[in-house]
C-alpha atoms as a PDB file:
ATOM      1  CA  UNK A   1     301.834 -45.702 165.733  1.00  0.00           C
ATOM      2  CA  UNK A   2     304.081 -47.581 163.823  1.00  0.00           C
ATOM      3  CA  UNK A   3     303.050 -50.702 165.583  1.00  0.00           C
ATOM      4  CA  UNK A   4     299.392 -50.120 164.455  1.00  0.00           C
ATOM      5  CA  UNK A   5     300.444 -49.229 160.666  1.00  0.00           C
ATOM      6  CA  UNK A   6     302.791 -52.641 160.087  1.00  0.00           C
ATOM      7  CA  UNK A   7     299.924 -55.251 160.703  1.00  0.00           C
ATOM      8  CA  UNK A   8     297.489 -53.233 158.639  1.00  0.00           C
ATOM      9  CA  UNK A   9     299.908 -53.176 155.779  1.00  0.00           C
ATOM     10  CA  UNK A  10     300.241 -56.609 155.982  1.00  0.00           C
ATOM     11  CA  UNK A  11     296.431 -57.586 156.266  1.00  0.00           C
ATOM     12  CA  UNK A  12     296.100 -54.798 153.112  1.00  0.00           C
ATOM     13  CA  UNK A  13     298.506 -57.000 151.343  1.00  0.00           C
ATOM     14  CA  UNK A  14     296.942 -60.600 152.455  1.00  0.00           C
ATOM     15  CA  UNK A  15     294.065 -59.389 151.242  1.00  0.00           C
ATOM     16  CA  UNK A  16     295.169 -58.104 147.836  1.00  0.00           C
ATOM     17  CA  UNK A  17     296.620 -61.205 146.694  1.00  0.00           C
ATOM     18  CA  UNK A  18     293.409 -63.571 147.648  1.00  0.00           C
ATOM     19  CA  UNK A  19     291.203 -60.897 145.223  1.00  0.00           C
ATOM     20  CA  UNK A  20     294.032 -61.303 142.314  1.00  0.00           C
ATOM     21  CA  UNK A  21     294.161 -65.186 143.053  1.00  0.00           C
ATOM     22  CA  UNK A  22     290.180 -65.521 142.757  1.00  0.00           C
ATOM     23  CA  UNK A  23     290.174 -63.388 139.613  1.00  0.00           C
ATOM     24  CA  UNK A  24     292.267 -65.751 137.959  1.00  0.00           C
ATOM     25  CA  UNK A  25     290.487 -68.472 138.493  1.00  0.00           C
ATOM     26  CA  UNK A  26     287.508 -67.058 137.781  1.00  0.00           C
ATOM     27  CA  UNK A  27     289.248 -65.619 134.284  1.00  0.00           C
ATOM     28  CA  UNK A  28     287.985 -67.389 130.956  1.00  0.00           C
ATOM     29  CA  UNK A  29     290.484 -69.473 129.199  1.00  0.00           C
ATOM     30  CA  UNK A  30     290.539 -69.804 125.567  1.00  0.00           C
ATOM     31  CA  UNK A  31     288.416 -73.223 125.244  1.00  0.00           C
ATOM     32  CA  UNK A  32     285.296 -71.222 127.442  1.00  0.00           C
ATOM     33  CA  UNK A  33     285.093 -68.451 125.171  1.00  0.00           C
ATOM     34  CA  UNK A  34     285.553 -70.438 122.065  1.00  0.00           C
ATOM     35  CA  UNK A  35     282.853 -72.691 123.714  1.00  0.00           C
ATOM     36  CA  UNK A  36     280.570 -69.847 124.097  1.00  0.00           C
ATOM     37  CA  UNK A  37     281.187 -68.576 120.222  1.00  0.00           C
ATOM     38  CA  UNK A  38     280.627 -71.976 119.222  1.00  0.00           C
ATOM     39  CA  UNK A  39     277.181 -72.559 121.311  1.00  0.00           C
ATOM     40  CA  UNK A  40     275.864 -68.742 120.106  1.00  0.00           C
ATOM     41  CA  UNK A  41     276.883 -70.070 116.351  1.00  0.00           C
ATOM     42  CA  UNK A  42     274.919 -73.566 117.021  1.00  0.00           C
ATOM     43  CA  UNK A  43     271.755 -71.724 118.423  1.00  0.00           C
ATOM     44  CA  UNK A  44     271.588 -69.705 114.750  1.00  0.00           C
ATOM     45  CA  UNK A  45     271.713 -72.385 112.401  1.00  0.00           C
ATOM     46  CA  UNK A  46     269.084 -73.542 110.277  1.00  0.00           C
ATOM     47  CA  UNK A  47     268.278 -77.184 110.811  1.00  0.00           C
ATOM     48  CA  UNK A  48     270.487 -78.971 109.692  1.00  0.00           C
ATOM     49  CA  UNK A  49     272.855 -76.573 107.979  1.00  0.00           C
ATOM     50  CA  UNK A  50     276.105 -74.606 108.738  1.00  0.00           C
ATOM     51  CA  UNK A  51     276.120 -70.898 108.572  1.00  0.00           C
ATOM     52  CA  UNK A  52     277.970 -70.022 105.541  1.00  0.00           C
ATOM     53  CA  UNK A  53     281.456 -68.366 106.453  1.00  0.00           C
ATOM     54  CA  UNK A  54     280.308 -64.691 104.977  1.00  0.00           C
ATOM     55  CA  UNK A  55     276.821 -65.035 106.479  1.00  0.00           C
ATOM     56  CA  UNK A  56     277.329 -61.357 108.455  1.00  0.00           C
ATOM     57  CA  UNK A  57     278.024 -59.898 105.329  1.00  0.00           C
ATOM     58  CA  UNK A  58     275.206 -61.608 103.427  1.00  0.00           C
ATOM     59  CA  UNK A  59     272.902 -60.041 106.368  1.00  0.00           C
ATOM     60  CA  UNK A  60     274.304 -56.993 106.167  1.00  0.00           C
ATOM     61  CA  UNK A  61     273.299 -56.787 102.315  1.00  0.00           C
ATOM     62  CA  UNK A  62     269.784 -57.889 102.838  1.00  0.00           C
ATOM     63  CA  UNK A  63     269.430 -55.244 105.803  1.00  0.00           C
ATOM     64  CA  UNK A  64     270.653 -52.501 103.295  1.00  0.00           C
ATOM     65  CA  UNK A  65     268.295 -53.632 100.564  1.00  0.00           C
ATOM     66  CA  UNK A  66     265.325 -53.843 103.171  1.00  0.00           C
ATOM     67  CA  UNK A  67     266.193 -50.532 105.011  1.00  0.00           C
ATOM     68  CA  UNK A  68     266.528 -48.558 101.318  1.00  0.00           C
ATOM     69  CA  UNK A  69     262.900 -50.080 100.375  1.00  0.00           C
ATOM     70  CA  UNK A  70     261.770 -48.500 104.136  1.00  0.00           C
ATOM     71  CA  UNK A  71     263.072 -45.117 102.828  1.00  0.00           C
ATOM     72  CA  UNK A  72     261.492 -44.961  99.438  1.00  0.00           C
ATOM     73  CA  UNK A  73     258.207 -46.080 101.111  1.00  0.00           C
ATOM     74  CA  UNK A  74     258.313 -44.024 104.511  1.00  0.00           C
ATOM     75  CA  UNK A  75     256.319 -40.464 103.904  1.00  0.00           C
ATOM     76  CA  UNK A  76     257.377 -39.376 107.612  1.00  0.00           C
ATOM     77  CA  UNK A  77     259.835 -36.253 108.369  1.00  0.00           C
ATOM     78  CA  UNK A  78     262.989 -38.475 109.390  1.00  0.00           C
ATOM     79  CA  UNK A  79     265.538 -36.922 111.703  1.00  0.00           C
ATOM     80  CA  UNK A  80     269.016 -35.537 111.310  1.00  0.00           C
ATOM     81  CA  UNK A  81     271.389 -36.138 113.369  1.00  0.00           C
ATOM     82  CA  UNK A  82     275.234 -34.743 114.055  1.00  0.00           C
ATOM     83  CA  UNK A  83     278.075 -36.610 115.760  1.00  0.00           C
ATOM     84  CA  UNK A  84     279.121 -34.968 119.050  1.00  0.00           C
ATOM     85  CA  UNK A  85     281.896 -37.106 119.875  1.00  0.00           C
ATOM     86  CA  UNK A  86     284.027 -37.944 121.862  1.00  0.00           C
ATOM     87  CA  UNK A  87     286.759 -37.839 119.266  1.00  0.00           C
ATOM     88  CA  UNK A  88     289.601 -37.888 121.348  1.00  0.00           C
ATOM     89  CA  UNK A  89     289.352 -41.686 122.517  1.00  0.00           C
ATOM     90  CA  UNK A  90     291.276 -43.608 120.517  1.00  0.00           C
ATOM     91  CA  UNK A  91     290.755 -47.559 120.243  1.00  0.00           C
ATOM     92  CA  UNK A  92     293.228 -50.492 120.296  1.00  0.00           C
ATOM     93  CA  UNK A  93     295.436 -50.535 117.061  1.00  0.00           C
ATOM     94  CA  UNK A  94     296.327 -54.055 116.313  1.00  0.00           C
ATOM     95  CA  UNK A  95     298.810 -53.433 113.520  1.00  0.00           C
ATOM     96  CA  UNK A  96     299.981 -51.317 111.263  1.00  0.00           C
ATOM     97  CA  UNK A  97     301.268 -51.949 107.454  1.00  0.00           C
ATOM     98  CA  UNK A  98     302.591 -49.488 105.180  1.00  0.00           C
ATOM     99  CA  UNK A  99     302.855 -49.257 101.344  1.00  0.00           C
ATOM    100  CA  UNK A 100     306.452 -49.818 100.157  1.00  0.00           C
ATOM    101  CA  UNK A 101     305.693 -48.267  96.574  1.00  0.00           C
ATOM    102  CA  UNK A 102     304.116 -45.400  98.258  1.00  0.00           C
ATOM    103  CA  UNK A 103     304.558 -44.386 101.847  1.00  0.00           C
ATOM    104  CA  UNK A 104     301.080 -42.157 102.191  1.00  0.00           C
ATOM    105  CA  UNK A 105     299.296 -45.390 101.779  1.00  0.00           C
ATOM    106  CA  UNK A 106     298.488 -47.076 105.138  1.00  0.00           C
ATOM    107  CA  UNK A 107     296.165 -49.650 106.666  1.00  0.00           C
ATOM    108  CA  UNK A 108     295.518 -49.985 110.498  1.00  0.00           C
ATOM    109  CA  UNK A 109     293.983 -52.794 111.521  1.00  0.00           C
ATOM    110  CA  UNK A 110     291.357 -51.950 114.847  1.00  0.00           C
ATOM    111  CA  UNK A 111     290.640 -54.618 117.729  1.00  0.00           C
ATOM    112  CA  UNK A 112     287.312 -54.031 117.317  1.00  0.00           C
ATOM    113  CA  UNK A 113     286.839 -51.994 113.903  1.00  0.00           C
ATOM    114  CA  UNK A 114     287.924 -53.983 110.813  1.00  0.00           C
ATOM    115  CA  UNK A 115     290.721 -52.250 108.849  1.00  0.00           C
ATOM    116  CA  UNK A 116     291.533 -48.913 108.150  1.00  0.00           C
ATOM    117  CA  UNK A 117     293.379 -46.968 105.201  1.00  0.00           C
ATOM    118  CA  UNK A 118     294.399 -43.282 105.005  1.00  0.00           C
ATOM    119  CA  UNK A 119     295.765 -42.276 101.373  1.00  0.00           C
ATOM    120  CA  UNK A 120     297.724 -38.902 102.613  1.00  0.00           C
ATOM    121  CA  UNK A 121     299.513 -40.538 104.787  1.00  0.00           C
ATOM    122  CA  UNK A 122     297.586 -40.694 108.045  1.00  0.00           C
ATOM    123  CA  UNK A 123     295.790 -37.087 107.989  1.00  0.00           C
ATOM    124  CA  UNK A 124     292.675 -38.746 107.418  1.00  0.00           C
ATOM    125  CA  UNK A 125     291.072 -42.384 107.635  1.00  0.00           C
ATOM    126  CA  UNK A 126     287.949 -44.537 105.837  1.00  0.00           C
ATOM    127  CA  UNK A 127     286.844 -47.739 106.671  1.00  0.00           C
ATOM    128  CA  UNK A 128     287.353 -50.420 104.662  1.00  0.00           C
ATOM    129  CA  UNK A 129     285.693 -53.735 106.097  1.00  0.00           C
ATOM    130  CA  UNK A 130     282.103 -52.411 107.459  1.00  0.00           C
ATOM    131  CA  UNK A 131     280.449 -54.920 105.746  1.00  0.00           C
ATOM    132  CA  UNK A 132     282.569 -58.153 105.716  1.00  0.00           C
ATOM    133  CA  UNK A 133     281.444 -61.317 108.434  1.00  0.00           C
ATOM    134  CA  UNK A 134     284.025 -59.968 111.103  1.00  0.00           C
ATOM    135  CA  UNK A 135     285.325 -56.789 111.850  1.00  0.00           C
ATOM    136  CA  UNK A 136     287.739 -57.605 115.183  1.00  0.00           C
ATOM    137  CA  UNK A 137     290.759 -58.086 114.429  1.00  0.00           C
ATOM    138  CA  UNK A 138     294.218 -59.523 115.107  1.00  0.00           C
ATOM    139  CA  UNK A 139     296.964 -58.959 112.324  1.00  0.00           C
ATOM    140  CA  UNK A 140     297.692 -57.175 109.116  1.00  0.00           C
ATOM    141  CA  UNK A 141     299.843 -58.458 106.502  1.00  0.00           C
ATOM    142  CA  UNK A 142     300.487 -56.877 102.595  1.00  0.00           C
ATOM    143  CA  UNK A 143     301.991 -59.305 100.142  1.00  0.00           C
ATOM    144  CA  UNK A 144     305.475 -57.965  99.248  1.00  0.00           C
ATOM    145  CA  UNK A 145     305.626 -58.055  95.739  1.00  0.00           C
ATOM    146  CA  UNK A 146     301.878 -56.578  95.102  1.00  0.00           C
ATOM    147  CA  UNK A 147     301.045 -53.788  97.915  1.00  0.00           C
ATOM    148  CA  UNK A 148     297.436 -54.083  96.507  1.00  0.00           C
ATOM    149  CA  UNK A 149     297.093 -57.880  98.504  1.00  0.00           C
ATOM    150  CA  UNK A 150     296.078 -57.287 101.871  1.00  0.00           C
ATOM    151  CA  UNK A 151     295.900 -60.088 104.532  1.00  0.00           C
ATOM    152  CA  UNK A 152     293.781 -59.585 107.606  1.00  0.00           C
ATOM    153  CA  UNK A 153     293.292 -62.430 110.352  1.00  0.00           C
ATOM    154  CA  UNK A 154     289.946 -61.600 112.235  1.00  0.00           C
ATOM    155  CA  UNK A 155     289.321 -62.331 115.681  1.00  0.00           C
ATOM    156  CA  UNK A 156     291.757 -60.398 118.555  1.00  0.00           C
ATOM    157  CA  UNK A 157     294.191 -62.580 120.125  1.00  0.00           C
ATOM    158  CA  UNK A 158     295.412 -60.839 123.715  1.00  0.00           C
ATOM    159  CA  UNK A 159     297.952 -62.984 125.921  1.00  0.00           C
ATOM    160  CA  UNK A 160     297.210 -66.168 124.735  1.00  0.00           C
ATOM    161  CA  UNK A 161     292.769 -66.017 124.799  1.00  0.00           C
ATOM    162  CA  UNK A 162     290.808 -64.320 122.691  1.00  0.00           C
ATOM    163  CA  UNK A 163     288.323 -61.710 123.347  1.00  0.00           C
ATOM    164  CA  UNK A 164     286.982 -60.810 120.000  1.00  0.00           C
ATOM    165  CA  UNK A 165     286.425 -63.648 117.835  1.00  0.00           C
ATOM    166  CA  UNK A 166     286.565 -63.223 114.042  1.00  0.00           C
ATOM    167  CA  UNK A 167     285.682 -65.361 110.967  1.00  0.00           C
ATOM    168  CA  UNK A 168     288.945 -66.448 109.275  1.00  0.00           C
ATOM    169  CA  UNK A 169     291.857 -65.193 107.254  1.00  0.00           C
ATOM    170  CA  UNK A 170     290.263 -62.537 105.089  1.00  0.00           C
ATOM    171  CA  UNK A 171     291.694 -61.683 101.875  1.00  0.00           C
ATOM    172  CA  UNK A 172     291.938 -58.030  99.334  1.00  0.00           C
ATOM    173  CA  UNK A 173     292.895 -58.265  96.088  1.00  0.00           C
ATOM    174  CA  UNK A 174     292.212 -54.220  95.425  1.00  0.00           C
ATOM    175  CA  UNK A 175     293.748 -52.483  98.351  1.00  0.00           C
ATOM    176  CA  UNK A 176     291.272 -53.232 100.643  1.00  0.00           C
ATOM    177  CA  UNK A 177     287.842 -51.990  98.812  1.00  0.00           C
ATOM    178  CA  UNK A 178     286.489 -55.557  98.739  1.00  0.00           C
ATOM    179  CA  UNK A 179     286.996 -58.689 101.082  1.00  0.00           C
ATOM    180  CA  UNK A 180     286.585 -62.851 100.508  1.00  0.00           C
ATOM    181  CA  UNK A 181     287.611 -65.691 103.298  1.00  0.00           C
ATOM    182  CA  UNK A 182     290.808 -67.121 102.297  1.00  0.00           C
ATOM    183  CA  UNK A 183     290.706 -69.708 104.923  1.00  0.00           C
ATOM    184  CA  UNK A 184     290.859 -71.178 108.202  1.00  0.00           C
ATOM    185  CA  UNK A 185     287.338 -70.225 109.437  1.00  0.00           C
ATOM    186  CA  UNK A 186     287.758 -72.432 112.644  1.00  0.00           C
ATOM    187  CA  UNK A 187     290.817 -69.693 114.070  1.00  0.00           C
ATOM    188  CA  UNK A 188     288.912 -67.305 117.127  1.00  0.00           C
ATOM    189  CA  UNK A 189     291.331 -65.125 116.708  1.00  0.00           C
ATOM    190  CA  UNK A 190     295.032 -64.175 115.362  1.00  0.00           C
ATOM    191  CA  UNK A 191     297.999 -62.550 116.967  1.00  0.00           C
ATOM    192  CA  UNK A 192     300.572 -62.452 113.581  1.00  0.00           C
ATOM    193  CA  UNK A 193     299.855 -62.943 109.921  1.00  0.00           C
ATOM    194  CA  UNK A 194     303.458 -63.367 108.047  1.00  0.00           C
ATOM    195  CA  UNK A 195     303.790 -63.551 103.880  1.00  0.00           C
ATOM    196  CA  UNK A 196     307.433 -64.918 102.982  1.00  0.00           C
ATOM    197  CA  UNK A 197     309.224 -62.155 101.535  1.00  0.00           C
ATOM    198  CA  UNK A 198     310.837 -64.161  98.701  1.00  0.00           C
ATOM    199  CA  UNK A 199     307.561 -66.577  98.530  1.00  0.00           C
ATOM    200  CA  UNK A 200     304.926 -64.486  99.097  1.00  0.00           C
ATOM    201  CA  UNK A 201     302.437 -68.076  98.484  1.00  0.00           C
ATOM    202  CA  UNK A 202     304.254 -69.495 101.915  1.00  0.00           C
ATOM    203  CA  UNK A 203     302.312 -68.027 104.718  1.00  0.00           C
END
């Protein structure tokens, strides 16, 4: 018996490391995905134009104008409808910063979700970047001399590739109820976002 077991083990084994040795090299490195963003990006532009860095968020507007102007016109019954769930799956939490003036403010940022605040200190949660050009995300930072600046680098960074890309450094100035680009647009995707805490300029 024990002669029959040993050289299936092995062959079990053999075979396990040639599947994990073609995954790898069939595994996307950074430059393919950013290659693929890029290419997706190119194939939207107007003619001779760049898409402007808050371009989601610019579509996002005209879709809520266009979609209210459908509801004032449409006669038709609409339907109603009532989450169901699942509420217990939880998604990837990228980081988490805390108010130092007041510890019941805090912001989460979500892989996939944009960032999150809760005001009573985590018992419940709002959205707070629905409607800026990226929504995955990477890193959190708060300035440390005004708790109401908010740094969030878009685009989520795992192990060195990225597999969300995001649109930039993104920037609050009012604790996270409105966003602007701060900068570097041409970042996929962050993994830490660090404010000097003597100089909070030096980032």
């Amino acid at each position: 018996m024990q002669n029959t077991t040993r050289p299936l083990a092995l062959l079990l084994v053999v075979l396990g490391s040639m599947l994990i040795a073609t995954a790898q090299e069939h595994r996307e490195d950074a430059s393919h995905v950013r290659a693929r963003y890029e290419d997706f990006l190119k194939r939207r532009e107007p003619k001779g134009k760049a898409l402007a860095n808050d371009v989601r968020s610019k579509a996002i507007t005209e879709l809520s104008k266009t979609q209210s102007k459908l509801r004032e016109t449409n006669q038709a019954e609409q339907p109603k409808w009532t989450q169901k769930g699942p509420l217990q799956i939880g998604g990837r939490i990228k980081n988490i910063v805390v108010d130092p003036t007041n510890n019941s403010n805090i912001y989460i940022a979500a892989a996939a979700g944009g960032v999150w605040k809760s005001t009573d200190a985590g018992e419940s949660w709002n959205p707070m970047m629905d409607f800026t050009n990226a929504i995955a995300m990477g890193a959190l930072c708060m300035d440390p001399e005004d708790p109401t600046t908010i740094y969030a680098g878009t685009g989520e960074q795992v192990r060195g590739g990225s597999i969300y890309l995001g649109a930039g450094l993104m920037k609050s100035t009012d604790a996270g109820q409105t966003w602007s680009v701060a900068g570097l647009t041409s970042v996929g995707s962050f993994s830490r976002v660090f404010t000097h805490p003597k100089q909070p300029t030096l980032m």
